[in-house]
PDB file of N, CA and C in Angstrom:
ATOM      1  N   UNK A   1       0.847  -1.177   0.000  1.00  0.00           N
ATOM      2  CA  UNK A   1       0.000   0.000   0.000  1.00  0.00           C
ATOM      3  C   UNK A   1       0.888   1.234   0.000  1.00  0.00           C
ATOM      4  N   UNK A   2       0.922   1.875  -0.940  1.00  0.00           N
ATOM      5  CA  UNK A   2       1.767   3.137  -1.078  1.00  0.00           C
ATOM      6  C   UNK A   2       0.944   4.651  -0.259  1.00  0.00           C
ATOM      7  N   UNK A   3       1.536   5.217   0.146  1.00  0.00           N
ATOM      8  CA  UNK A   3       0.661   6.407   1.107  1.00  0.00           C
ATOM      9  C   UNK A   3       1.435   7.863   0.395  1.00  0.00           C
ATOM     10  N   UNK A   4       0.679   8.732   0.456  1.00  0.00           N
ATOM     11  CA  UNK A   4       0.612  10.193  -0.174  1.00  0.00           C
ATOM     12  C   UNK A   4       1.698  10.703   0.313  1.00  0.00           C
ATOM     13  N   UNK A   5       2.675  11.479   0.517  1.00  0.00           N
ATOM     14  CA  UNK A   5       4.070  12.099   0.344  1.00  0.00           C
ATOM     15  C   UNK A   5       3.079  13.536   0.922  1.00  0.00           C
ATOM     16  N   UNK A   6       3.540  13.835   2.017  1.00  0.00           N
ATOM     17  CA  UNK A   6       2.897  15.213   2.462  1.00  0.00           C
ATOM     18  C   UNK A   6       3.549  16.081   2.873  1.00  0.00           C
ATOM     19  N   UNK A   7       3.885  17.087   2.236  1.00  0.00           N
ATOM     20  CA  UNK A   7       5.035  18.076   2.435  1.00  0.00           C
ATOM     21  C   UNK A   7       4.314  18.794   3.193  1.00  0.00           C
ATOM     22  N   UNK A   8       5.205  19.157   4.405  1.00  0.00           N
ATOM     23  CA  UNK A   8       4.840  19.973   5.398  1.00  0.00           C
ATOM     24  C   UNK A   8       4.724  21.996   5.173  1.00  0.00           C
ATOM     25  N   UNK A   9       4.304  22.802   5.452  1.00  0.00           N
ATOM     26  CA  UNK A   9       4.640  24.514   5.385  1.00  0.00           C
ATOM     27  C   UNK A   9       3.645  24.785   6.385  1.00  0.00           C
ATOM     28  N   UNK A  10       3.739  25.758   7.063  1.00  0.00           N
ATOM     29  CA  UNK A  10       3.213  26.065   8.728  1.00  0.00           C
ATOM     30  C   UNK A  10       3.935  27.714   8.464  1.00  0.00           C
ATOM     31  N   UNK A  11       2.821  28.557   8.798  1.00  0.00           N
ATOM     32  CA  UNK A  11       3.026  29.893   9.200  1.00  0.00           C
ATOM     33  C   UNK A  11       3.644  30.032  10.828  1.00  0.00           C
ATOM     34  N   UNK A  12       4.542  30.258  11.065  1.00  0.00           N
ATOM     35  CA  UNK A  12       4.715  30.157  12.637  1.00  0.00           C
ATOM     36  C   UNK A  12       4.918  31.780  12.850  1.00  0.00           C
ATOM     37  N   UNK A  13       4.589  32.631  12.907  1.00  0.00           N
ATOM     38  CA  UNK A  13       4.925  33.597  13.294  1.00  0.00           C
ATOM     39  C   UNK A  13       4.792  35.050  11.758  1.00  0.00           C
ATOM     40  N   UNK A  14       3.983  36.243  12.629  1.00  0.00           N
ATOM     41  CA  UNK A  14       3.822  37.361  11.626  1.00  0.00           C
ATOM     42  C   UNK A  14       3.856  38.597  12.527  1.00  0.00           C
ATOM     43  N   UNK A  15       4.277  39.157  11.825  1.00  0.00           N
ATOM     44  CA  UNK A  15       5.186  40.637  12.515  1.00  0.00           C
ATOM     45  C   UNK A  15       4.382  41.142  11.905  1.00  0.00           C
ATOM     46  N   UNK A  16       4.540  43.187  12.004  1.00  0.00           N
ATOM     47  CA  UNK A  16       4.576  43.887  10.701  1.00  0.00           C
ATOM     48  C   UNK A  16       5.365  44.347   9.840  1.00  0.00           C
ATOM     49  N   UNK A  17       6.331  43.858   9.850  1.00  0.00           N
ATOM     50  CA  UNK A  17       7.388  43.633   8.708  1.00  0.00           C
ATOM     51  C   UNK A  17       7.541  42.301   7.892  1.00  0.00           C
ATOM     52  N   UNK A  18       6.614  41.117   8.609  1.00  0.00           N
ATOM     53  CA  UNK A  18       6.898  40.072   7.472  1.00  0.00           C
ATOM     54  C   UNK A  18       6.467  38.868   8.496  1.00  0.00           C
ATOM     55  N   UNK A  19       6.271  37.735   7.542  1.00  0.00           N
ATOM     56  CA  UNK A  19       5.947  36.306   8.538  1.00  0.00           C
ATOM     57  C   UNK A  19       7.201  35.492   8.269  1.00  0.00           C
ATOM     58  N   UNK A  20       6.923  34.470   9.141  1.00  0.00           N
ATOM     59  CA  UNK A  20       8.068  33.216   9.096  1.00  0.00           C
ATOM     60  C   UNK A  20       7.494  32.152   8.592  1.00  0.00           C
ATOM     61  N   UNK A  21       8.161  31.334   7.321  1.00  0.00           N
ATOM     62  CA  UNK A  21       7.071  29.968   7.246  1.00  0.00           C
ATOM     63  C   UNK A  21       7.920  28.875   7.761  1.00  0.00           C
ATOM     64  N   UNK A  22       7.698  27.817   7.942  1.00  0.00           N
ATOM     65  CA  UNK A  22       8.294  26.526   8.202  1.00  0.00           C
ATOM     66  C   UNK A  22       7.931  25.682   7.046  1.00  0.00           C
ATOM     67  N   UNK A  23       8.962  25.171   6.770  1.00  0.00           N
ATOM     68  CA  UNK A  23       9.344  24.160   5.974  1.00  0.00           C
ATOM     69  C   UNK A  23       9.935  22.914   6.196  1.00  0.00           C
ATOM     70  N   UNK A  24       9.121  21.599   6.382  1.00  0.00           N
ATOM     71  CA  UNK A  24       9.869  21.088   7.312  1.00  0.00           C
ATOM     72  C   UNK A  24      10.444  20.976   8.101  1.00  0.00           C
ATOM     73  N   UNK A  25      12.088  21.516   8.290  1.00  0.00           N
ATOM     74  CA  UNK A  25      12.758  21.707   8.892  1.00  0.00           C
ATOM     75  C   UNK A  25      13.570  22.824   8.970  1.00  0.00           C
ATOM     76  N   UNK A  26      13.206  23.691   8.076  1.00  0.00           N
ATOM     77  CA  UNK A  26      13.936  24.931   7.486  1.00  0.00           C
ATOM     78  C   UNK A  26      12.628  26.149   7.896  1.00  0.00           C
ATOM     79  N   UNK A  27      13.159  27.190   8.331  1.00  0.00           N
ATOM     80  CA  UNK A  27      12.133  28.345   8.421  1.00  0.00           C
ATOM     81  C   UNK A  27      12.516  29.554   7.615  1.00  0.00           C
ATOM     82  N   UNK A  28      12.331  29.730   6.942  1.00  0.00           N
ATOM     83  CA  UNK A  28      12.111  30.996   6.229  1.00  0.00           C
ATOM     84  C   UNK A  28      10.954  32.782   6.270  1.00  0.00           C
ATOM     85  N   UNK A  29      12.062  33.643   6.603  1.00  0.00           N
ATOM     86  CA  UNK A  29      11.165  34.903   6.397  1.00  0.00           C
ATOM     87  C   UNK A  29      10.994  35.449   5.013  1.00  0.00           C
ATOM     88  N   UNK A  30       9.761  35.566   4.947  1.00  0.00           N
ATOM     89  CA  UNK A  30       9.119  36.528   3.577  1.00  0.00           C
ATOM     90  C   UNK A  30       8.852  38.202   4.472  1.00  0.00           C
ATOM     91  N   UNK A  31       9.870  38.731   4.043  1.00  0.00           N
ATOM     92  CA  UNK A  31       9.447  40.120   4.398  1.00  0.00           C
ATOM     93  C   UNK A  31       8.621  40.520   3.433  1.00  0.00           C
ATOM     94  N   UNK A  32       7.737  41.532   4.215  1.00  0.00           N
ATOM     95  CA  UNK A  32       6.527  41.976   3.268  1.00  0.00           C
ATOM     96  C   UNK A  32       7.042  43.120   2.227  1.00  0.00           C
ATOM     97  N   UNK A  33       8.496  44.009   2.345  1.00  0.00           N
ATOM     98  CA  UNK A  33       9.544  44.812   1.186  1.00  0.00           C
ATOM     99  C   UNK A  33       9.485  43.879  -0.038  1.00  0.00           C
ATOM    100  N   UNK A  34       9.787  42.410   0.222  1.00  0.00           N
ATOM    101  CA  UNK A  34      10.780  41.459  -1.050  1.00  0.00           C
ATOM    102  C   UNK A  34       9.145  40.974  -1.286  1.00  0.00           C
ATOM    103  N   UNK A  35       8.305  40.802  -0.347  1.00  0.00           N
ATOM    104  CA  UNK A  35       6.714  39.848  -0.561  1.00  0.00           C
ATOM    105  C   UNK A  35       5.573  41.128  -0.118  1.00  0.00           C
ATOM    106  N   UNK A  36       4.934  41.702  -1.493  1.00  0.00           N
ATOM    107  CA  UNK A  36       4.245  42.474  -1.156  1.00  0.00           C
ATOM    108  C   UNK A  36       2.862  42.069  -1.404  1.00  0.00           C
ATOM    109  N   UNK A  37       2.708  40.880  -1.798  1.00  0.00           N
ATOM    110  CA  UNK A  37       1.159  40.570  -2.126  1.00  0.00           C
ATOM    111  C   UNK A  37       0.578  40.305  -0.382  1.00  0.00           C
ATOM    112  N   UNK A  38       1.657  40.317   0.571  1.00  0.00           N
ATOM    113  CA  UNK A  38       1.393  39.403   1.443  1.00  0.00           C
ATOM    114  C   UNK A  38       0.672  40.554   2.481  1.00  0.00           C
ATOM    115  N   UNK A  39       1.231  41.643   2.399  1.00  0.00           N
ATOM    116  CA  UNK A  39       1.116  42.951   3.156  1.00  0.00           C
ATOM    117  C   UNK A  39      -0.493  43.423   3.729  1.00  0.00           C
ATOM    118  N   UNK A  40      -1.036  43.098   2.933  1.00  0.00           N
ATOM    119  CA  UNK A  40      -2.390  43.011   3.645  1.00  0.00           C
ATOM    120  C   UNK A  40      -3.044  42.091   3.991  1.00  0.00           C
ATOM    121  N   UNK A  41      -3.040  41.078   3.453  1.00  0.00           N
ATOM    122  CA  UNK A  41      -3.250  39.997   4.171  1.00  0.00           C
ATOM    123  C   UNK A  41      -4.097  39.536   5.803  1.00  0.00           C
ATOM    124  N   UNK A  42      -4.663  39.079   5.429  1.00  0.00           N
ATOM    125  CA  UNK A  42      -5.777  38.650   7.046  1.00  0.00           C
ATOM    126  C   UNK A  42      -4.381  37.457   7.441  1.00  0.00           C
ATOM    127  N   UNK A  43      -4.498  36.983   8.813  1.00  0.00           N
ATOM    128  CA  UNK A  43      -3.822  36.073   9.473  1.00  0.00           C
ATOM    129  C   UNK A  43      -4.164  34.691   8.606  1.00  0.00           C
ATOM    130  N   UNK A  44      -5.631  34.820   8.920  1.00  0.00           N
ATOM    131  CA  UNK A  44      -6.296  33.115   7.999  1.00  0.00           C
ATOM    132  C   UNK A  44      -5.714  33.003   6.529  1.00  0.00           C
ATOM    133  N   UNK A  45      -5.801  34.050   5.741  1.00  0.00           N
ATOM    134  CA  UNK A  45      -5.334  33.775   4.247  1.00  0.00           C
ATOM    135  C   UNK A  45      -3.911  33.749   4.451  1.00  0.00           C
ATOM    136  N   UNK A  46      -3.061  34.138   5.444  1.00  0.00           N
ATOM    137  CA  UNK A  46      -1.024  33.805   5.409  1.00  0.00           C
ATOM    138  C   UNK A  46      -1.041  32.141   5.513  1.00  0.00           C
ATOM    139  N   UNK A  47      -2.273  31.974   6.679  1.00  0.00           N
ATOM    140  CA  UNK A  47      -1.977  30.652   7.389  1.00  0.00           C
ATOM    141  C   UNK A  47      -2.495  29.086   6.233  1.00  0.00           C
ATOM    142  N   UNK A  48      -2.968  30.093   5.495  1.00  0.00           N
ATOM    143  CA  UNK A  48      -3.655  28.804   4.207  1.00  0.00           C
ATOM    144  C   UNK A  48      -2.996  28.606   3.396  1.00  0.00           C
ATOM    145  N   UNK A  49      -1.887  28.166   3.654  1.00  0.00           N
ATOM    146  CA  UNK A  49      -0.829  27.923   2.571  1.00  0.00           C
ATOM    147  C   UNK A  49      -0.718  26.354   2.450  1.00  0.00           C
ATOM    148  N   UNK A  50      -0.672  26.734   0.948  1.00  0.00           N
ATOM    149  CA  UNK A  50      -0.617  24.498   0.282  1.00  0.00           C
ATOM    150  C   UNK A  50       0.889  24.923  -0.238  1.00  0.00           C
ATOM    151  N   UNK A  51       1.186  23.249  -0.407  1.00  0.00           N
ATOM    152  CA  UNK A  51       2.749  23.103  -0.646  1.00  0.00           C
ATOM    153  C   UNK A  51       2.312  21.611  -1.744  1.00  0.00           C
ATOM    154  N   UNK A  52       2.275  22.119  -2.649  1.00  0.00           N
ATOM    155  CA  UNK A  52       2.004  20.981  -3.735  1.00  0.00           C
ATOM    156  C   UNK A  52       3.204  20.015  -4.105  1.00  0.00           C
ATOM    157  N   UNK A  53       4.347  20.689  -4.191  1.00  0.00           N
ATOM    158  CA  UNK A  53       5.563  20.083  -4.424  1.00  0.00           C
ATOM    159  C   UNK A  53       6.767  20.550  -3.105  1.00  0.00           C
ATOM    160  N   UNK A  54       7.198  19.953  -3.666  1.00  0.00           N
ATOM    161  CA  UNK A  54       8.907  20.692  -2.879  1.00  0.00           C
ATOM    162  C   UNK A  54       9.104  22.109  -2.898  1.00  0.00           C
ATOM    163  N   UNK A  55       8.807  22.674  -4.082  1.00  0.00           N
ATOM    164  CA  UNK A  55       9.514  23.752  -4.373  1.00  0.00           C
ATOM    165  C   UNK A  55       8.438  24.871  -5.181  1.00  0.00           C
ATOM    166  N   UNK A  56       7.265  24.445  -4.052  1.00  0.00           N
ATOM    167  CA  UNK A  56       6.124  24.867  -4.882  1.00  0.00           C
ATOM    168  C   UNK A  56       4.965  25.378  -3.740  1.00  0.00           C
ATOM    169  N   UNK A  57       4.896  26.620  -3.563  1.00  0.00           N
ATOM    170  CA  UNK A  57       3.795  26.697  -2.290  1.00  0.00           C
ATOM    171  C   UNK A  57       2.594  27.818  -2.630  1.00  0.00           C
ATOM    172  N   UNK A  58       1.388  27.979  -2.484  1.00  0.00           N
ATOM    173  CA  UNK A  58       0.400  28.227  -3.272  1.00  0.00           C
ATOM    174  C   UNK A  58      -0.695  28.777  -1.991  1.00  0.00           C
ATOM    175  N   UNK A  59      -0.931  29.868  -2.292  1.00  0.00           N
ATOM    176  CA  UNK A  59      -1.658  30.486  -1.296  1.00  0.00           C
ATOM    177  C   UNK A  59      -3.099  30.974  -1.635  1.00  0.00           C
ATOM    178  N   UNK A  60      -4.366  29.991  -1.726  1.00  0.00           N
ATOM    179  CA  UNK A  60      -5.367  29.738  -2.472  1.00  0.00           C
ATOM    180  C   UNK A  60      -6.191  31.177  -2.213  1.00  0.00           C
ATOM    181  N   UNK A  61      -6.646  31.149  -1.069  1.00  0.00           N
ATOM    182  CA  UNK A  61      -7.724  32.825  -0.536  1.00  0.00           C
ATOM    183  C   UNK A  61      -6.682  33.583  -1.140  1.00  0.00           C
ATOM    184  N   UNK A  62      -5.378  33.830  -1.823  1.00  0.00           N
ATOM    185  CA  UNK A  62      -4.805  35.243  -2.311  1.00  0.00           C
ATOM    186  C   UNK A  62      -4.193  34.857  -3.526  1.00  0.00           C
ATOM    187  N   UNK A  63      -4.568  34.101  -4.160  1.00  0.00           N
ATOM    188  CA  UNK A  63      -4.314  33.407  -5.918  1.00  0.00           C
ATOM    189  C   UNK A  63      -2.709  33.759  -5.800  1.00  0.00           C
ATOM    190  N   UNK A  64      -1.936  33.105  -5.008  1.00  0.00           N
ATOM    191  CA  UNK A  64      -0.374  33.639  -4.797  1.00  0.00           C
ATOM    192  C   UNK A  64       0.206  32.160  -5.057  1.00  0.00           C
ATOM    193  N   UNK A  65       1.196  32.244  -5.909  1.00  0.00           N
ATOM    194  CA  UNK A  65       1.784  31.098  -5.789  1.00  0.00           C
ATOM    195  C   UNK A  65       3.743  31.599  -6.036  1.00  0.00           C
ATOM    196  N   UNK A  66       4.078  31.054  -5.113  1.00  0.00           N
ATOM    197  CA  UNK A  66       5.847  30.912  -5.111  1.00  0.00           C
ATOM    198  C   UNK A  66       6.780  29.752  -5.234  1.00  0.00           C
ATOM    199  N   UNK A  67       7.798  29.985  -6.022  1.00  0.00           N
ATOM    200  CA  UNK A  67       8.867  28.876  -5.326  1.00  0.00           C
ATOM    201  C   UNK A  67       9.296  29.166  -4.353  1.00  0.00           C
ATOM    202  N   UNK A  68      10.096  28.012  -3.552  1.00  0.00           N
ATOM    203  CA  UNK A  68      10.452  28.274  -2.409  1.00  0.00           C
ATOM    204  C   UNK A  68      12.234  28.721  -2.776  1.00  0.00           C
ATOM    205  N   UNK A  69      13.028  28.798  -3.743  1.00  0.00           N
ATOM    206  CA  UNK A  69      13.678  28.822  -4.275  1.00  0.00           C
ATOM    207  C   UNK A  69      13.293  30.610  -4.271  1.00  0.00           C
ATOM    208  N   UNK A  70      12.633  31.440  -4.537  1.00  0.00           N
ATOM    209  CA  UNK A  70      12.421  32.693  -5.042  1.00  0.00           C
ATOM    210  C   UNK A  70      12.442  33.042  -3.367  1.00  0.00           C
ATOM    211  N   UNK A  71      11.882  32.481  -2.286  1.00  0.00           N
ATOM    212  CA  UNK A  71      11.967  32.989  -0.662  1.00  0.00           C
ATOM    213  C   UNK A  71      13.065  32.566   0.257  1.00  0.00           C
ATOM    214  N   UNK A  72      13.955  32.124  -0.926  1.00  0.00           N
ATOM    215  CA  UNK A  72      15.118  31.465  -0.481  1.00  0.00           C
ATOM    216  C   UNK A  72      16.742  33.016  -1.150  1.00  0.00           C
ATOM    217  N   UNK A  73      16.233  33.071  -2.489  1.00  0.00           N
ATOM    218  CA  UNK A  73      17.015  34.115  -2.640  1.00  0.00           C
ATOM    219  C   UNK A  73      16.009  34.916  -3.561  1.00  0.00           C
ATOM    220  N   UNK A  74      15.670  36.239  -3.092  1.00  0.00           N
ATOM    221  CA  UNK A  74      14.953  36.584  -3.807  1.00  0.00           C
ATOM    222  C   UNK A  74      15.003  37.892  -4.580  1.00  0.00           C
ATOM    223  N   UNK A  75      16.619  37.470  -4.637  1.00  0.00           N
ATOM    224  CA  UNK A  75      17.473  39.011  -5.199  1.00  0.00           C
ATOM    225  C   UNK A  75      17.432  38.312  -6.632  1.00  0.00           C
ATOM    226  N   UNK A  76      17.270  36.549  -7.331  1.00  0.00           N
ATOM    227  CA  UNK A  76      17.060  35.895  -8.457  1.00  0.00           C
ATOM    228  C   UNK A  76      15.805  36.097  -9.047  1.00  0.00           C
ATOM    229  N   UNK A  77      14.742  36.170  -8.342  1.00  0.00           N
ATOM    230  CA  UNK A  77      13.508  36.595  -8.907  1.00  0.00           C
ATOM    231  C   UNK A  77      13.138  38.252  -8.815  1.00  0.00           C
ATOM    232  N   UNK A  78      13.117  38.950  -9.500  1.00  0.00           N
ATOM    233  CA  UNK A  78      12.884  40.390  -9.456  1.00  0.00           C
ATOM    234  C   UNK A  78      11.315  40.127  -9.220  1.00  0.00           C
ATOM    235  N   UNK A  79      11.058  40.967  -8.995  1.00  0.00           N
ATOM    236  CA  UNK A  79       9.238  41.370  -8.683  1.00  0.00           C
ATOM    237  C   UNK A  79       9.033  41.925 -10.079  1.00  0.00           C
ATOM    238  N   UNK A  80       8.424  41.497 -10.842  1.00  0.00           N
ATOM    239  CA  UNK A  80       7.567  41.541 -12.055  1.00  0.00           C
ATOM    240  C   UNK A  80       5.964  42.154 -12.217  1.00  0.00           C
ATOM    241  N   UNK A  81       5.334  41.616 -10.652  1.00  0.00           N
ATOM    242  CA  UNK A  81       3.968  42.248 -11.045  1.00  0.00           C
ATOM    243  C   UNK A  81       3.790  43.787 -10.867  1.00  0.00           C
ATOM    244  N   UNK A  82       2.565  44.205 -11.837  1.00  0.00           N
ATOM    245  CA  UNK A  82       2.255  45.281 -11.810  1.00  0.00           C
ATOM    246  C   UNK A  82       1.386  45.790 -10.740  1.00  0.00           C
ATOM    247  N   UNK A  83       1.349  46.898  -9.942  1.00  0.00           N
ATOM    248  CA  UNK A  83       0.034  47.465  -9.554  1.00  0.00           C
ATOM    249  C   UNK A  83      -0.849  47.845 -10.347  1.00  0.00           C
ATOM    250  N   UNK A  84      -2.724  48.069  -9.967  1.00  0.00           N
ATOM    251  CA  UNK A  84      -3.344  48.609 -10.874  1.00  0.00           C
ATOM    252  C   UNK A  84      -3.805  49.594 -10.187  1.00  0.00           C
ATOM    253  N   UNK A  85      -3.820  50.849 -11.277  1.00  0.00           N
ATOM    254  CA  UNK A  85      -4.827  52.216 -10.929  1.00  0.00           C
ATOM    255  C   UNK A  85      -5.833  51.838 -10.376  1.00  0.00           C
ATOM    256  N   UNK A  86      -6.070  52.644  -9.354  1.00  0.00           N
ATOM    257  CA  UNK A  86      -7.447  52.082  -8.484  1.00  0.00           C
ATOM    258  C   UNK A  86      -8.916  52.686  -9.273  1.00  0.00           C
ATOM    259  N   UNK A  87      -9.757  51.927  -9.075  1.00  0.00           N
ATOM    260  CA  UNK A  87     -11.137  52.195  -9.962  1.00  0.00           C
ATOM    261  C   UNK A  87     -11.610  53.739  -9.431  1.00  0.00           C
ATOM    262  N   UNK A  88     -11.472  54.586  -9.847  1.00  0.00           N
ATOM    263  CA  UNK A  88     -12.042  56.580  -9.306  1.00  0.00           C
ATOM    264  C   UNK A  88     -11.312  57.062 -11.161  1.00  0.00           C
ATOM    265  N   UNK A  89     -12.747  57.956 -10.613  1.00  0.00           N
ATOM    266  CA  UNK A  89     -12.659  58.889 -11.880  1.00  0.00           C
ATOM    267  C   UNK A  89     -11.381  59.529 -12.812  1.00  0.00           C
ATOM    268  N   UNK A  90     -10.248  59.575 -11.420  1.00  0.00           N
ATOM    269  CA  UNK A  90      -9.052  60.076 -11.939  1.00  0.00           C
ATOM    270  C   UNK A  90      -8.073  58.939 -12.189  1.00  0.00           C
ATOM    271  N   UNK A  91      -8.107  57.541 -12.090  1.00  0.00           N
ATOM    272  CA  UNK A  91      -7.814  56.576 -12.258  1.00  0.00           C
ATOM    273  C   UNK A  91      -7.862  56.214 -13.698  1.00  0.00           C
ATOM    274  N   UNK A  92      -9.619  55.932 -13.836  1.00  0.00           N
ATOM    275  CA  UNK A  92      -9.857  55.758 -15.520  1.00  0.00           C
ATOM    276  C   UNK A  92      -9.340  56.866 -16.170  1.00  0.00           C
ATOM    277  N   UNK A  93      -9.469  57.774 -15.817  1.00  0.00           N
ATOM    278  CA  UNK A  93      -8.735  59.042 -16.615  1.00  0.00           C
ATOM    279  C   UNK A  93      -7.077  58.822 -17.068  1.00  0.00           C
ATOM    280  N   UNK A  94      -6.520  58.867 -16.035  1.00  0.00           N
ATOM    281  CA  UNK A  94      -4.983  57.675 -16.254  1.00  0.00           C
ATOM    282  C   UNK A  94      -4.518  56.923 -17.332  1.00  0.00           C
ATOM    283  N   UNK A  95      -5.780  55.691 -16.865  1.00  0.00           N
ATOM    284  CA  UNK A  95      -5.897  54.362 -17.781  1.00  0.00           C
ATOM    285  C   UNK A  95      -6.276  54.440 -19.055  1.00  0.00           C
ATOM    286  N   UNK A  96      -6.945  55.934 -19.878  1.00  0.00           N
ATOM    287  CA  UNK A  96      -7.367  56.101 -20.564  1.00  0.00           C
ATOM    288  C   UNK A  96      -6.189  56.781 -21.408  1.00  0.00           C
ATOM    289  N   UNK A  97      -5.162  57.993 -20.624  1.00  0.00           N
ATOM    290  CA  UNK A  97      -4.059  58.664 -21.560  1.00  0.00           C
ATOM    291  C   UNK A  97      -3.092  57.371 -21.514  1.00  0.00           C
ATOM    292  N   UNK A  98      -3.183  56.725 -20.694  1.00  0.00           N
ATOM    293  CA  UNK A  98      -1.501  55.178 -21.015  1.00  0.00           C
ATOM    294  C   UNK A  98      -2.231  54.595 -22.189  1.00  0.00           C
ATOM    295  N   UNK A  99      -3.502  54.356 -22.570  1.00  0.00           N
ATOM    296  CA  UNK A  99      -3.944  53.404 -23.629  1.00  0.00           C
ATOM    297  C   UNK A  99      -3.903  54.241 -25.125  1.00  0.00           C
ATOM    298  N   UNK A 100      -4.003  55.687 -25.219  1.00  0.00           N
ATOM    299  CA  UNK A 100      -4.049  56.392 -26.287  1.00  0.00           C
ATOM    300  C   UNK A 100      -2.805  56.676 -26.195  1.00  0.00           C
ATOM    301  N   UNK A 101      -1.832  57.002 -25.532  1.00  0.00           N
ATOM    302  CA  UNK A 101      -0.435  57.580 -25.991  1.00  0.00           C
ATOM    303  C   UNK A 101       0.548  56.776 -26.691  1.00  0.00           C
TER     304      UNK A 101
END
């Protein structure tokens, strides 16, 4: 009878500068500077973290997914995502001269 392979990740600890995860045996900080999706964040959505693979951890309530490799050095992964103009009149106004210029 073969049994499921269950990789462990556990939030142990959140500041306001950043949380700690556990990894098996390894703990790692995501400061919220290098991890900004994380910054607002409720306690329950940090603490709902899946770990599908090894090197693979997925944070479902905040459509976030990381390697653990990128919270390991994360001067290799640059931050790529964009912010968006917030929905107000002077916003679409914004969104409207970046799309015609």
């Amino acid at each position: 009878m073969s049994g499921k392979n269950i990789l462990f990740a556990e939030v142990t600890h959140v500041s306001p500068n950043g949380f700690w995860l556990l990894l098996d045996e390894e703990e790692l900080l995501l400061p919220f500077t290098e991890f900004p999706w994380f910054k607002q964040a409720t306690i329950a959505q940090l603490c709902t973290v899946e770990r599908p693979s090894s090197d693979h951890l997925y944070w479902p309530e905040l459509d976030v997914d990381l390697s653990v490799e990128s919270i390991r050095h994360p001067e290799r992964f640059p931050l790529v995502a964009k912010t968006t103009t917030p929905a107000t009149p002077e916003g679409n106004a914004a969104r409207q001269k970046d799309t015609n210029a």
